[in-house]
N, C-alpha and C. Protein backbone atom coordinates (compact mmCIF):
# COMPACT_ATOMS: atom_id res chain seq x y z
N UNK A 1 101.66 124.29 130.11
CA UNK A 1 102.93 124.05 129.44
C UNK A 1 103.30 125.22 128.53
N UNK A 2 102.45 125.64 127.90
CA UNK A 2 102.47 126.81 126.98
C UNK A 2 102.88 127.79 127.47
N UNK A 3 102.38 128.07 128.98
CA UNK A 3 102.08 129.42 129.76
C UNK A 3 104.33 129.33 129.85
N UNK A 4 104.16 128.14 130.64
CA UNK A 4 105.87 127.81 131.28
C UNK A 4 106.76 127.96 130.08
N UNK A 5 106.59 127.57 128.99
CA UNK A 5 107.30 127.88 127.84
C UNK A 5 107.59 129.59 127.36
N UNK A 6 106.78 130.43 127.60
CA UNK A 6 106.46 131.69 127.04
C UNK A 6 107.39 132.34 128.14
N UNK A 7 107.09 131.90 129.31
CA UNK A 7 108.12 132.36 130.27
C UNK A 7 109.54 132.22 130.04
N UNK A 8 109.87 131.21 130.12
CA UNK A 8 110.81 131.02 129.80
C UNK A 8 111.75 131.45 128.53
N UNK A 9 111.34 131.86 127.35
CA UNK A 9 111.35 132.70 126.78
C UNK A 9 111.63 133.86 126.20
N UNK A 10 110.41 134.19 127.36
CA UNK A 10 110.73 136.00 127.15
C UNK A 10 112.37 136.17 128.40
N UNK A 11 112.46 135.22 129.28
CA UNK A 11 113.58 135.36 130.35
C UNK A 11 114.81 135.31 129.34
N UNK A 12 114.78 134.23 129.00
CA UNK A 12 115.94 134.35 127.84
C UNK A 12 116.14 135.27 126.74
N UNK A 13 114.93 135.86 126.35
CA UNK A 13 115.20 136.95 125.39
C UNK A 13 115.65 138.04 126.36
N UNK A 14 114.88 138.76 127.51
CA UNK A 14 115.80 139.22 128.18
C UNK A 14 117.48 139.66 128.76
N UNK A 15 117.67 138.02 128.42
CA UNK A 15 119.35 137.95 128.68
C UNK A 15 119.83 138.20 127.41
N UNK A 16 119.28 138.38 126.59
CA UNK A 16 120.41 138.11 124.93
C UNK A 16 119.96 137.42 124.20
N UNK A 17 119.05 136.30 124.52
CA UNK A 17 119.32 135.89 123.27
C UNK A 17 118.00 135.66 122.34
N UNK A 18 118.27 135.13 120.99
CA UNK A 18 117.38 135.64 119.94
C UNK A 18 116.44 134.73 120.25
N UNK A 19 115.11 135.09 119.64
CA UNK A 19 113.94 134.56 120.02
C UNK A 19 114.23 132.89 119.60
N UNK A 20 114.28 132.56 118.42
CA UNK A 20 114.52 131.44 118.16
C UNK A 20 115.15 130.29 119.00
N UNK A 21 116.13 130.94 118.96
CA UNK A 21 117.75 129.74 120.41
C UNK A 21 116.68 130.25 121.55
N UNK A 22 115.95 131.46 121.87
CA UNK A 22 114.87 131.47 123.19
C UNK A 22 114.16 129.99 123.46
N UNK A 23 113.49 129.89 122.45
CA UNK A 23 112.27 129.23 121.96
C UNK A 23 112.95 127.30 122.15
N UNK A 24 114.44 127.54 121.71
CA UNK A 24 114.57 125.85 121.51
C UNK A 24 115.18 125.44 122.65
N UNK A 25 115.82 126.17 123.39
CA UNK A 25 116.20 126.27 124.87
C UNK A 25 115.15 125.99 125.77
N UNK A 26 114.01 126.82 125.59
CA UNK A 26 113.07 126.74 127.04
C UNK A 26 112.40 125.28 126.28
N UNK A 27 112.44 124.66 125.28
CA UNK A 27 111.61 123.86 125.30
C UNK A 27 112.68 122.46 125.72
N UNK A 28 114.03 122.42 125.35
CA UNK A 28 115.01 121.24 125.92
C UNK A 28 114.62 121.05 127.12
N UNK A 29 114.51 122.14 127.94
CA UNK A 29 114.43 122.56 129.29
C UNK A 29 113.45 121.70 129.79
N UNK A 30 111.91 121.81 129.20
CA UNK A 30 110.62 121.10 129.57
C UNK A 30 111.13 119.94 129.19
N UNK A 31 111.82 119.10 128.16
CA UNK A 31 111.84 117.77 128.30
C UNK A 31 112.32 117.05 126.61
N UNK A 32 112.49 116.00 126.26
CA UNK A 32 112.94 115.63 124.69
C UNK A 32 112.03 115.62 124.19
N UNK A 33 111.62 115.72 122.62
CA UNK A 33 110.73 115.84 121.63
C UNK A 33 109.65 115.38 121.77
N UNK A 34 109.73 113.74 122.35
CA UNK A 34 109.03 112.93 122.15
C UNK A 34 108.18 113.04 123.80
N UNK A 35 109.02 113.50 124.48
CA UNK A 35 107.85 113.59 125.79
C UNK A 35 107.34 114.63 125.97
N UNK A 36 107.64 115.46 125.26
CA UNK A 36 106.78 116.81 125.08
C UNK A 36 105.27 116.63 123.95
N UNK A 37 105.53 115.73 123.44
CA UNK A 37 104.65 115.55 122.44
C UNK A 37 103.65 114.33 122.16
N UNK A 38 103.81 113.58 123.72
CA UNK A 38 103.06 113.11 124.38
C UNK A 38 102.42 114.02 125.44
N UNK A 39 102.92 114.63 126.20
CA UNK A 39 102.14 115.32 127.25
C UNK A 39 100.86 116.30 126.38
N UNK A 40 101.66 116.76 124.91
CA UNK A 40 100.75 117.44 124.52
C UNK A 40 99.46 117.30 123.75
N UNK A 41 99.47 115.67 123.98
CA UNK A 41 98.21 114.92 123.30
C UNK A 41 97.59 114.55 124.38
N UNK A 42 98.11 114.45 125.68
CA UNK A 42 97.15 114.16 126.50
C UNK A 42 96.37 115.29 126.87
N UNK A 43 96.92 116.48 126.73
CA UNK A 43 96.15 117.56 127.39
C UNK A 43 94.97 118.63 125.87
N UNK A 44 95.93 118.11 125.03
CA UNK A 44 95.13 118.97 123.68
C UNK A 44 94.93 117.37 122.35
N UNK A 45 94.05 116.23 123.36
CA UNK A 45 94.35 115.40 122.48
C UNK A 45 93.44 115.05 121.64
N UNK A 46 92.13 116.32 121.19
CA UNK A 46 91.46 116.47 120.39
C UNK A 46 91.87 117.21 119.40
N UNK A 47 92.63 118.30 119.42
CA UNK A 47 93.53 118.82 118.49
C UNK A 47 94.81 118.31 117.77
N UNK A 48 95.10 117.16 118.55
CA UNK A 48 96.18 116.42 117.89
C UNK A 48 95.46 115.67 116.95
N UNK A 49 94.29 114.92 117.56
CA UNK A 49 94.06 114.12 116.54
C UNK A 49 92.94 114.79 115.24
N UNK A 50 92.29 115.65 115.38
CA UNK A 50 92.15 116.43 114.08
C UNK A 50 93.28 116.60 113.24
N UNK A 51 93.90 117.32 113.16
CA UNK A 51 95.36 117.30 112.23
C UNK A 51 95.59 115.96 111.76
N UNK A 52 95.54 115.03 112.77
CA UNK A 52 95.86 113.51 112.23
C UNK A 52 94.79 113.68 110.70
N UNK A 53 93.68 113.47 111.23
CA UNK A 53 92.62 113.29 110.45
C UNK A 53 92.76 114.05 109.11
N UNK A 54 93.13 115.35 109.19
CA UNK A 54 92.83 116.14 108.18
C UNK A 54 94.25 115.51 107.13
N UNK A 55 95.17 115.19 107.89
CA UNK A 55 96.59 114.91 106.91
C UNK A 55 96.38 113.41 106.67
N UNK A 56 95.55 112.21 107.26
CA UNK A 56 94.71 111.54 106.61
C UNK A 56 93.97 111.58 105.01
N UNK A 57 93.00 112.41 105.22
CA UNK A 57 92.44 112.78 104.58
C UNK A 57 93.16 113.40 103.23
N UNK A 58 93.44 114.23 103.06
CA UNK A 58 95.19 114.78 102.88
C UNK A 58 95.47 113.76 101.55
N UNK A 59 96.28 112.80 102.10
CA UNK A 59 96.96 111.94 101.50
C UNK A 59 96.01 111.06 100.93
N UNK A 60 95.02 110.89 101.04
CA UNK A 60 93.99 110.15 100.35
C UNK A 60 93.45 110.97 99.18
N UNK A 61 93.11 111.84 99.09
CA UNK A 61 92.67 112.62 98.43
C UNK A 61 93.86 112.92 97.10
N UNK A 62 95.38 113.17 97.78
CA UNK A 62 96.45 113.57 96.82
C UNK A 62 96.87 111.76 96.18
N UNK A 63 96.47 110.78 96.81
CA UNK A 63 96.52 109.30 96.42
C UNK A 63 95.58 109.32 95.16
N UNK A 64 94.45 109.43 95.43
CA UNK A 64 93.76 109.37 93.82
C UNK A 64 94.06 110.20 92.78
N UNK A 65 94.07 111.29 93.10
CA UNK A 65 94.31 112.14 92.07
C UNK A 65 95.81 111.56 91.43
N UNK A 66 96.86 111.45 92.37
CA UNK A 66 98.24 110.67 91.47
C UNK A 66 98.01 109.80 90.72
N UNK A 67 97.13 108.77 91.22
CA UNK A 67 96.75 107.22 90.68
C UNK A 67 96.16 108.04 89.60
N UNK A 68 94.95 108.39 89.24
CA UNK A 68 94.04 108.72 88.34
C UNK A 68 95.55 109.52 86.74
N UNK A 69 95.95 110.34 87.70
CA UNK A 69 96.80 111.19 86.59
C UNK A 69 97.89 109.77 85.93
N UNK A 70 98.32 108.79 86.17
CA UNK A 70 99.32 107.94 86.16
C UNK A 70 98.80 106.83 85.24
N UNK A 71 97.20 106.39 86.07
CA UNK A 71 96.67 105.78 84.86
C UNK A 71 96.30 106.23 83.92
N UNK A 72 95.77 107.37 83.73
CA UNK A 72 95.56 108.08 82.43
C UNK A 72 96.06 108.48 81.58
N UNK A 73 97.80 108.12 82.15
CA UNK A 73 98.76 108.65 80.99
C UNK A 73 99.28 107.21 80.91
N UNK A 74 99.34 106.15 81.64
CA UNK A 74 99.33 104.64 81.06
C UNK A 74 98.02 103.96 79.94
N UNK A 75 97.36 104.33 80.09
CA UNK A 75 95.92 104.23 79.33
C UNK A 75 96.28 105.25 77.82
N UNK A 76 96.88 105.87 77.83
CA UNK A 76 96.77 107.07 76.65
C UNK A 76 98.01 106.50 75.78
N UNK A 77 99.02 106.07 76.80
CA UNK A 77 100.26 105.84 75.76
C UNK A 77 99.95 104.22 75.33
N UNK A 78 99.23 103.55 75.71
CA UNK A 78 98.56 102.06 75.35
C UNK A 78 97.74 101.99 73.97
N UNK A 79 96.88 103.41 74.34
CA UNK A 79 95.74 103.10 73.13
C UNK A 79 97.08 104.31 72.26
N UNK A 80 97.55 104.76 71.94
CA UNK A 80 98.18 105.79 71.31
C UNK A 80 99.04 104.81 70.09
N UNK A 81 99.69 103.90 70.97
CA UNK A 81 100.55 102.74 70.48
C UNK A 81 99.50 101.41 69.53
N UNK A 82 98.33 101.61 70.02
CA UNK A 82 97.28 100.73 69.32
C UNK A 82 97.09 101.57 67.93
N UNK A 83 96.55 102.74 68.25
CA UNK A 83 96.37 103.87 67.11
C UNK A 83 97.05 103.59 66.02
N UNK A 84 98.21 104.06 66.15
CA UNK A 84 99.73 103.54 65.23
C UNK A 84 99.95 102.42 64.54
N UNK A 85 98.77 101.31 65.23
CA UNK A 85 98.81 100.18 64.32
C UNK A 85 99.51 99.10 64.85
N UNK A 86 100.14 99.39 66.17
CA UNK A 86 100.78 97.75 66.57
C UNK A 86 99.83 96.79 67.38
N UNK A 87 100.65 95.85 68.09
CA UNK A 87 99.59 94.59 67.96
C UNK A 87 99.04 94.78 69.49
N UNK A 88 97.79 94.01 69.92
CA UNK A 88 97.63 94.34 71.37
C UNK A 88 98.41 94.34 72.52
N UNK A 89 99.25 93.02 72.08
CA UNK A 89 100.51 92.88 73.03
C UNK A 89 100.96 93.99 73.35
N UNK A 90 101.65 94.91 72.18
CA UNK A 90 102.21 95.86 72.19
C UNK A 90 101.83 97.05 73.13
N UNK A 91 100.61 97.77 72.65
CA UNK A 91 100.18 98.61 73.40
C UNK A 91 100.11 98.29 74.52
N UNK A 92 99.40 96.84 75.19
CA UNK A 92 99.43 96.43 76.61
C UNK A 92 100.93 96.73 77.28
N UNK A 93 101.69 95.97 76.25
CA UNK A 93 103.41 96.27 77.38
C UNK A 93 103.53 97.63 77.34
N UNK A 94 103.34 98.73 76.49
CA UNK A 94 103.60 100.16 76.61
C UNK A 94 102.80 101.07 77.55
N UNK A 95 101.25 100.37 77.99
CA UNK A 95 100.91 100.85 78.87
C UNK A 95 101.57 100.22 80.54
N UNK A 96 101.74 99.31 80.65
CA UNK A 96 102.46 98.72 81.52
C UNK A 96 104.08 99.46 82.22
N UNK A 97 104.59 99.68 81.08
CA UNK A 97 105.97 100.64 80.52
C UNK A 97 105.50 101.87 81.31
N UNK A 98 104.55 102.64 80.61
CA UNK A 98 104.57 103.70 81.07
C UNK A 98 104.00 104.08 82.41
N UNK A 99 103.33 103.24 82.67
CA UNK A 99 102.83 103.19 84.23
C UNK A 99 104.03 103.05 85.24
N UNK A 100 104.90 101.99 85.07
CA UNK A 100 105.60 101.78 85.85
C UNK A 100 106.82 103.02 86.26
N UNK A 101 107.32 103.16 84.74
CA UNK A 101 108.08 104.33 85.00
C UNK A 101 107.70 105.80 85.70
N UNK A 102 106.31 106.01 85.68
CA UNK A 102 105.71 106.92 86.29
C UNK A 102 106.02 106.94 87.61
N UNK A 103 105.62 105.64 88.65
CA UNK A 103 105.91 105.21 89.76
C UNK A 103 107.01 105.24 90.26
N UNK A 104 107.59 104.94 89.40
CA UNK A 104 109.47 104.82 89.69
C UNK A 104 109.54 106.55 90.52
N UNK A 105 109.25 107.27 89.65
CA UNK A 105 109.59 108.51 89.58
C UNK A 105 108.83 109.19 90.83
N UNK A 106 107.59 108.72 90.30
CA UNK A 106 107.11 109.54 91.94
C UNK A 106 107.84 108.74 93.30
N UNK A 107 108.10 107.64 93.29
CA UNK A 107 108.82 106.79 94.47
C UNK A 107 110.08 107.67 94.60
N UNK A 108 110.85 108.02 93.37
CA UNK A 108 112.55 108.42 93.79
C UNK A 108 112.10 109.42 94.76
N UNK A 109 111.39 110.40 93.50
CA UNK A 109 111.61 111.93 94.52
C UNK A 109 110.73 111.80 95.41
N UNK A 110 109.57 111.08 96.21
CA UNK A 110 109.52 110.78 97.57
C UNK A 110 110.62 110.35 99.02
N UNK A 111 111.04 109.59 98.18
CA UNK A 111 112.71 109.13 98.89
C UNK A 111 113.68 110.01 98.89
N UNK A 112 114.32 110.97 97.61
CA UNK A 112 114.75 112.13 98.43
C UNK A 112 114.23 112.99 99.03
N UNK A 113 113.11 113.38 98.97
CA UNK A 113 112.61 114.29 99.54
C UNK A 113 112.52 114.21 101.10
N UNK A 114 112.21 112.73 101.41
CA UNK A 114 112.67 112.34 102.69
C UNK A 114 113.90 112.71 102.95
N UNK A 115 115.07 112.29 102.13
CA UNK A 115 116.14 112.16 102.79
C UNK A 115 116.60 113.48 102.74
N UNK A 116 116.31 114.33 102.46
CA UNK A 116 116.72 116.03 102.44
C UNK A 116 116.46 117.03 103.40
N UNK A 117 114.73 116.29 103.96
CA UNK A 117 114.18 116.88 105.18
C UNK A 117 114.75 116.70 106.54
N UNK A 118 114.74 118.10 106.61
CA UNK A 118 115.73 118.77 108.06
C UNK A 118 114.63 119.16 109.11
N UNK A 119 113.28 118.29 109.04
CA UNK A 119 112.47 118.50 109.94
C UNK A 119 112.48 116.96 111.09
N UNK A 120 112.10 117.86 112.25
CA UNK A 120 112.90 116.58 113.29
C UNK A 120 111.09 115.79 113.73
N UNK A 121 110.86 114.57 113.12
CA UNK A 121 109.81 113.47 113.35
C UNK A 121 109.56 113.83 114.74
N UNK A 122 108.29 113.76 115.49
CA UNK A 122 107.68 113.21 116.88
C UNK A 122 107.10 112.73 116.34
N UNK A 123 107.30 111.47 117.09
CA UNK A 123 106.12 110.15 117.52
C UNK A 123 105.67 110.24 115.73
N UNK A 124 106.55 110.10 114.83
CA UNK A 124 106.04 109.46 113.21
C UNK A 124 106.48 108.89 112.97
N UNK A 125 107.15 107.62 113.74
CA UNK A 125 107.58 106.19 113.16
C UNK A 125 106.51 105.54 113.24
N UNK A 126 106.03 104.55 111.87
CA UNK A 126 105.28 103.94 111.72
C UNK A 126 105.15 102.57 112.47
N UNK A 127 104.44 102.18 113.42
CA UNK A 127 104.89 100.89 114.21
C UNK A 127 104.51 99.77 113.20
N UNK A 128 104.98 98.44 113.71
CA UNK A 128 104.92 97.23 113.13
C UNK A 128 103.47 97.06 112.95
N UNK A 129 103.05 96.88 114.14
CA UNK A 129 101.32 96.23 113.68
C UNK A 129 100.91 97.28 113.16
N UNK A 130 100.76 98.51 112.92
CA UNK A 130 100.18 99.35 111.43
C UNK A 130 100.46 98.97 109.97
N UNK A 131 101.82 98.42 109.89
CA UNK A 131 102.57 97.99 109.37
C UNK A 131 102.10 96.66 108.10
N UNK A 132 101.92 95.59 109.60
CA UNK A 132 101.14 94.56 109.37
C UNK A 132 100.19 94.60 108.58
N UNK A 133 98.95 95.13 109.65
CA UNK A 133 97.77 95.61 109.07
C UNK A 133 97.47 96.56 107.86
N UNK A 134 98.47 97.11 107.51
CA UNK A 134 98.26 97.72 106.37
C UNK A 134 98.37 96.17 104.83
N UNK A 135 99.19 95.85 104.96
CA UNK A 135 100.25 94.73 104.26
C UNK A 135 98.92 94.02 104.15
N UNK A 136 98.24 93.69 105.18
CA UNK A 136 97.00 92.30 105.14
C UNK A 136 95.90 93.21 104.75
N UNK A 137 95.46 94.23 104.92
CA UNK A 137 94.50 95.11 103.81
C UNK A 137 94.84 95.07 102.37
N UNK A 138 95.84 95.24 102.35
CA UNK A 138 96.01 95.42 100.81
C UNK A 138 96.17 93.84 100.10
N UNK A 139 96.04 92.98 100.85
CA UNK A 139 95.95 91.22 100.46
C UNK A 139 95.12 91.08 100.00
N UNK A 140 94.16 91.76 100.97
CA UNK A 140 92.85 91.15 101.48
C UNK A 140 92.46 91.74 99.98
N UNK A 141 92.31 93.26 99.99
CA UNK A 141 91.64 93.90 98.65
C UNK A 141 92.20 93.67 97.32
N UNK A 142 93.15 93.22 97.22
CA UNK A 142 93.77 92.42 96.03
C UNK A 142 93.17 91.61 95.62
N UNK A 143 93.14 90.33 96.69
CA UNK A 143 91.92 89.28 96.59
C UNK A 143 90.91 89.85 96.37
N UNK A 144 90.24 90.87 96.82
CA UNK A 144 88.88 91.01 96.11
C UNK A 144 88.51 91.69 94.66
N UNK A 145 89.95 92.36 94.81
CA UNK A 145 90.22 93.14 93.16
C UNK A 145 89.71 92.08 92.04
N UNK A 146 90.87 90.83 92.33
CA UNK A 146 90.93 89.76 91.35
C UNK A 146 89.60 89.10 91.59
N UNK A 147 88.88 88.36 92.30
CA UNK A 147 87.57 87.89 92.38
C UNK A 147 86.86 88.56 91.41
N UNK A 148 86.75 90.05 92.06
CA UNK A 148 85.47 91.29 91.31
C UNK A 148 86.11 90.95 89.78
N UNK A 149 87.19 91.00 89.07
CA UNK A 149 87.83 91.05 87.98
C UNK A 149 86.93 89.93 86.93
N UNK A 150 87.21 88.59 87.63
CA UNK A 150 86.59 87.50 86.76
C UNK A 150 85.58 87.72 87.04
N UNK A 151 85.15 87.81 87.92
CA UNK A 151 83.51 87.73 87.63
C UNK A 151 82.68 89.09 86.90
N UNK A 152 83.04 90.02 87.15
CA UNK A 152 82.53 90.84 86.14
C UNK A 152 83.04 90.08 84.23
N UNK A 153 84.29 89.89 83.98
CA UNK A 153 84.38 89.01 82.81
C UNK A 153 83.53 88.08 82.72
N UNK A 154 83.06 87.15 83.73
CA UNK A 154 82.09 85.99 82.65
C UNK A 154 80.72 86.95 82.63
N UNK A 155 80.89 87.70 83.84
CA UNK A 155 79.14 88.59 83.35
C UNK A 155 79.11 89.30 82.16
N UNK A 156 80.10 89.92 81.45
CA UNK A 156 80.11 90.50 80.66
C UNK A 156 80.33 89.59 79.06
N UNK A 157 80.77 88.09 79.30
CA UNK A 157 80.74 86.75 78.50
C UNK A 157 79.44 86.91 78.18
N UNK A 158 78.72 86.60 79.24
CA UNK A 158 77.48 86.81 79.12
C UNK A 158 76.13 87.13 78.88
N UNK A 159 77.01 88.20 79.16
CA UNK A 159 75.79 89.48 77.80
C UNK A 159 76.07 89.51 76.85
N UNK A 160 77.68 89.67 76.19
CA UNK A 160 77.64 89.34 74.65
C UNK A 160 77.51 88.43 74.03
N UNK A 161 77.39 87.34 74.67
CA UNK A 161 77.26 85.67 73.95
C UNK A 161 75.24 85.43 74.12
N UNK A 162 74.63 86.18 74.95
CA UNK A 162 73.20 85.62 74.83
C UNK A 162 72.39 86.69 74.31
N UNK A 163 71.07 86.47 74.78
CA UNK A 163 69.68 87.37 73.69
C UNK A 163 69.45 88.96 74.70
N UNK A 164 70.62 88.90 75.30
CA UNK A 164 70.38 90.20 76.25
C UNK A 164 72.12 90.69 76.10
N UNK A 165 72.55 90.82 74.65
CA UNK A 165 73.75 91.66 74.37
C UNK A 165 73.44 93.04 74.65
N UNK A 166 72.32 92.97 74.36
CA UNK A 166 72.27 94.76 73.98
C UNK A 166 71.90 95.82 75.53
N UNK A 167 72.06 94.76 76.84
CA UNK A 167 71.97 95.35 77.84
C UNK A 167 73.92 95.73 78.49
N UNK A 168 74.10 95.05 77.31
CA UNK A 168 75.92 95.62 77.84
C UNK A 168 76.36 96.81 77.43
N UNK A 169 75.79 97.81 76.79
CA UNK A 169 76.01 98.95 77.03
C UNK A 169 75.78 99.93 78.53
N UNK A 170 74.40 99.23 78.65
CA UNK A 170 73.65 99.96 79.74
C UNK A 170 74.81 99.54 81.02
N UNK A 171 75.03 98.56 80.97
CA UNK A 171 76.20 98.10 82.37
C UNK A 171 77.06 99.08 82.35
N UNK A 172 77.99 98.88 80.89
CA UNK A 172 78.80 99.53 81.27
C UNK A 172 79.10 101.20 81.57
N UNK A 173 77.68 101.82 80.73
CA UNK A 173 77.46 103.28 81.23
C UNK A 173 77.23 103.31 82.69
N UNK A 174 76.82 102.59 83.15
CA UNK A 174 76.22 102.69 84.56
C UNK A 174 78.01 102.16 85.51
N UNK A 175 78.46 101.54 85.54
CA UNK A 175 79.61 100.90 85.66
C UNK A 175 80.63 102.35 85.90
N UNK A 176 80.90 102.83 84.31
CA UNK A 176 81.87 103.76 84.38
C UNK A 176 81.17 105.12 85.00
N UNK A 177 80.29 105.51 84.28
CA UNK A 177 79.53 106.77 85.11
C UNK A 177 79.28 106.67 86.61
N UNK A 178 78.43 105.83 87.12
CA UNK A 178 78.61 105.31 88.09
C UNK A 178 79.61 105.49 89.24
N UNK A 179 80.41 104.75 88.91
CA UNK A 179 82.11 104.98 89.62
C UNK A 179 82.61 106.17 89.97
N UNK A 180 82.36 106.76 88.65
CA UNK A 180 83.29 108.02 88.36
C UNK A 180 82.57 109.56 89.45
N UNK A 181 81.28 109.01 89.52
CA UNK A 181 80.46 110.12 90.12
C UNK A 181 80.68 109.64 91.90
N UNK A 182 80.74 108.25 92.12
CA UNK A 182 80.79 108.18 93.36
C UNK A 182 82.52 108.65 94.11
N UNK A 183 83.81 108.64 93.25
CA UNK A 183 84.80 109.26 93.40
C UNK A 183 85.06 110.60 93.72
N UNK A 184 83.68 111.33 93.04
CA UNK A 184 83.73 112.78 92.70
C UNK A 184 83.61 113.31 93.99
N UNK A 185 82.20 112.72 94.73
CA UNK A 185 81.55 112.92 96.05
C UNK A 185 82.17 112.15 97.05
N UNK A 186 83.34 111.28 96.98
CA UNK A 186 84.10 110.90 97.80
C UNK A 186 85.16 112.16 98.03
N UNK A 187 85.94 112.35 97.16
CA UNK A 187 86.67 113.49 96.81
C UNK A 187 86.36 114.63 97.65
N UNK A 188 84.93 115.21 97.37
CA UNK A 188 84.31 116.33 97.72
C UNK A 188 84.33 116.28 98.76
N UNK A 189 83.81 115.49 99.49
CA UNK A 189 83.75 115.00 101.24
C UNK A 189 85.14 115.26 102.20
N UNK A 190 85.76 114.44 101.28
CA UNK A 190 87.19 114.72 102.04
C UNK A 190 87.53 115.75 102.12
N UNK A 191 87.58 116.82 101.28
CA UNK A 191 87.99 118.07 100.91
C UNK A 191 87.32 118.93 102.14
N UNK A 192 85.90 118.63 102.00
CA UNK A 192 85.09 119.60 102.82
C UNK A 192 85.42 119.24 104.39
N UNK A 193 85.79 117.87 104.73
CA UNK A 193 86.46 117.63 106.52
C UNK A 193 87.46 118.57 106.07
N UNK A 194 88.15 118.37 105.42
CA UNK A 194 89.54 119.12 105.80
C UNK A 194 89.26 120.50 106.46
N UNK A 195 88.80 121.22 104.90
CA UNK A 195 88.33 122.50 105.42
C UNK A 195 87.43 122.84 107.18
N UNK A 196 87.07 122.24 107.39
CA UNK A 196 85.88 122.02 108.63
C UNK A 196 87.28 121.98 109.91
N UNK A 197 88.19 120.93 109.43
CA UNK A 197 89.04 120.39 110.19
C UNK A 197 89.71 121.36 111.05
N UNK A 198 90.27 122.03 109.73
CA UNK A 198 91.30 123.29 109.71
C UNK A 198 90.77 124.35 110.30
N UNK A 199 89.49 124.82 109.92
CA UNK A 199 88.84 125.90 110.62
C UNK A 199 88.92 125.72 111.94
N UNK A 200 88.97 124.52 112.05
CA UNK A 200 88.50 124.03 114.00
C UNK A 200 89.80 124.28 114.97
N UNK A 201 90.59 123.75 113.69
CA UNK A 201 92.51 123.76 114.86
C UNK A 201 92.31 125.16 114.97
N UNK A 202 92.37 125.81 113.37
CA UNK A 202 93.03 127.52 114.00
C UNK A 202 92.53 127.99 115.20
N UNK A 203 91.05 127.76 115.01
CA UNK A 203 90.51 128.43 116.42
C UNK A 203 90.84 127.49 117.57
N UNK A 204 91.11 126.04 117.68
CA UNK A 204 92.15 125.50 118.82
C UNK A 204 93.54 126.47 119.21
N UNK A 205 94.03 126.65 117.89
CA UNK A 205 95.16 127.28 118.27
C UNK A 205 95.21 128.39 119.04
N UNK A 206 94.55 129.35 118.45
CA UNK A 206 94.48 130.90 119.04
C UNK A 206 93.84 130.22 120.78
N UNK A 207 92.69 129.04 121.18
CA UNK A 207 92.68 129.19 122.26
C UNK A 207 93.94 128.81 123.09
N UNK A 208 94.64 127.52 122.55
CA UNK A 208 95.85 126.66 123.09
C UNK A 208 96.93 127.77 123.68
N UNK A 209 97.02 128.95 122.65
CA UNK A 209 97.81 129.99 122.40
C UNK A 209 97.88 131.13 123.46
């Protein structure tokens, strides 16, 4: 397909015209967006789906770090507002406040940014049952959010109300440290497929090429 494309091509640059209108011509020619970009997963459909993976990866990676930066400035303007002397309520709704508005914001300019882009989608409409299944993951882990929630609360009832208070430090160092280190090496991981990922297409490419 590549080979028939290049041909086609250089024939048209031949006649006049500029590489570009070359380039979008010989490819109308082979067929519409979307069946070109099926044929080209069947034949390079280990290289398609790396890229998947790596822009996977990708967005997971740029997901925490947003979350992390968003709560940390909901968490800061909460206790900031405690600082100052108002009541818990208070700080709670101001961290709430400021979280949300954060979101707002990253949501708008996601949405224009969509709507501005002059790049033409293959095969990136999200189907229904992904859809679905996304919707019932995030149920599902909600429910387990809230479960894990109370029950870490009465465990932590627990230790401060009996003759083993003084092991609630140790939880919670282990708890937050803990966490924080297994994010780090989650993080790291992802980072390092990517890189691995990427190394692998270019040299797909130059062979595809």
């Amino acid at each position: 397909m590549s080979l028939r494309i290049r041909e086609s091509v250089a024939d048209l640059v031949a006649k006049g015209l500029h590489e570009s209108e070359a380039f979008t011509v010989a490819s109308l020619r082979l067929g519409t967006p979307d069946k070109l970009s099926k044929e080209f997963c069947k034949v390079n459909g280990n290289y398609v789906w790396k890229g998947r993976i790596q822009w996977i990866l990708f967005g997971f990676v740029g997901g925490k770090a947003l979350a992390s930066i968003i709560d940390g400035i909901g968490t800061n303007a909460g206790a900031g507002t405690a600082f100052f002397g108002f009541s818990g309520t208070s700080a709670g709704l101001v961290d709430i406040a400021a979280t949300l508005v954060c979101w707002t914001i990253v949501f708008l300019w996601l949405w224009q940014s969509g709507r501005r882009a002059q790049t033409v989608a293959i095969n990136g409409v999200v189907s229904n049952g992904w859809l679905i299944l996304a919707i019932a993951l995030w149920g599902f882990g909600l429910s387990l959010s809230i479960v894990g929630s109370m029950s870490m609360n009465y465990a932590i009832n627990l230790m401060l109300t009996s003759k083993v208070s003084g092991e609630f430090p140790k939880f919670l160092y282990w708890q937050r440290f803990g966490g924080l280190a297994i994010n780090v090496c989650v993080v790291a991981t992802c980072v390092a497929i990517i890189v691995v990922l990427r190394r692998s297409r270019v040299e797909e490419t130059e062979t595809i090429a």
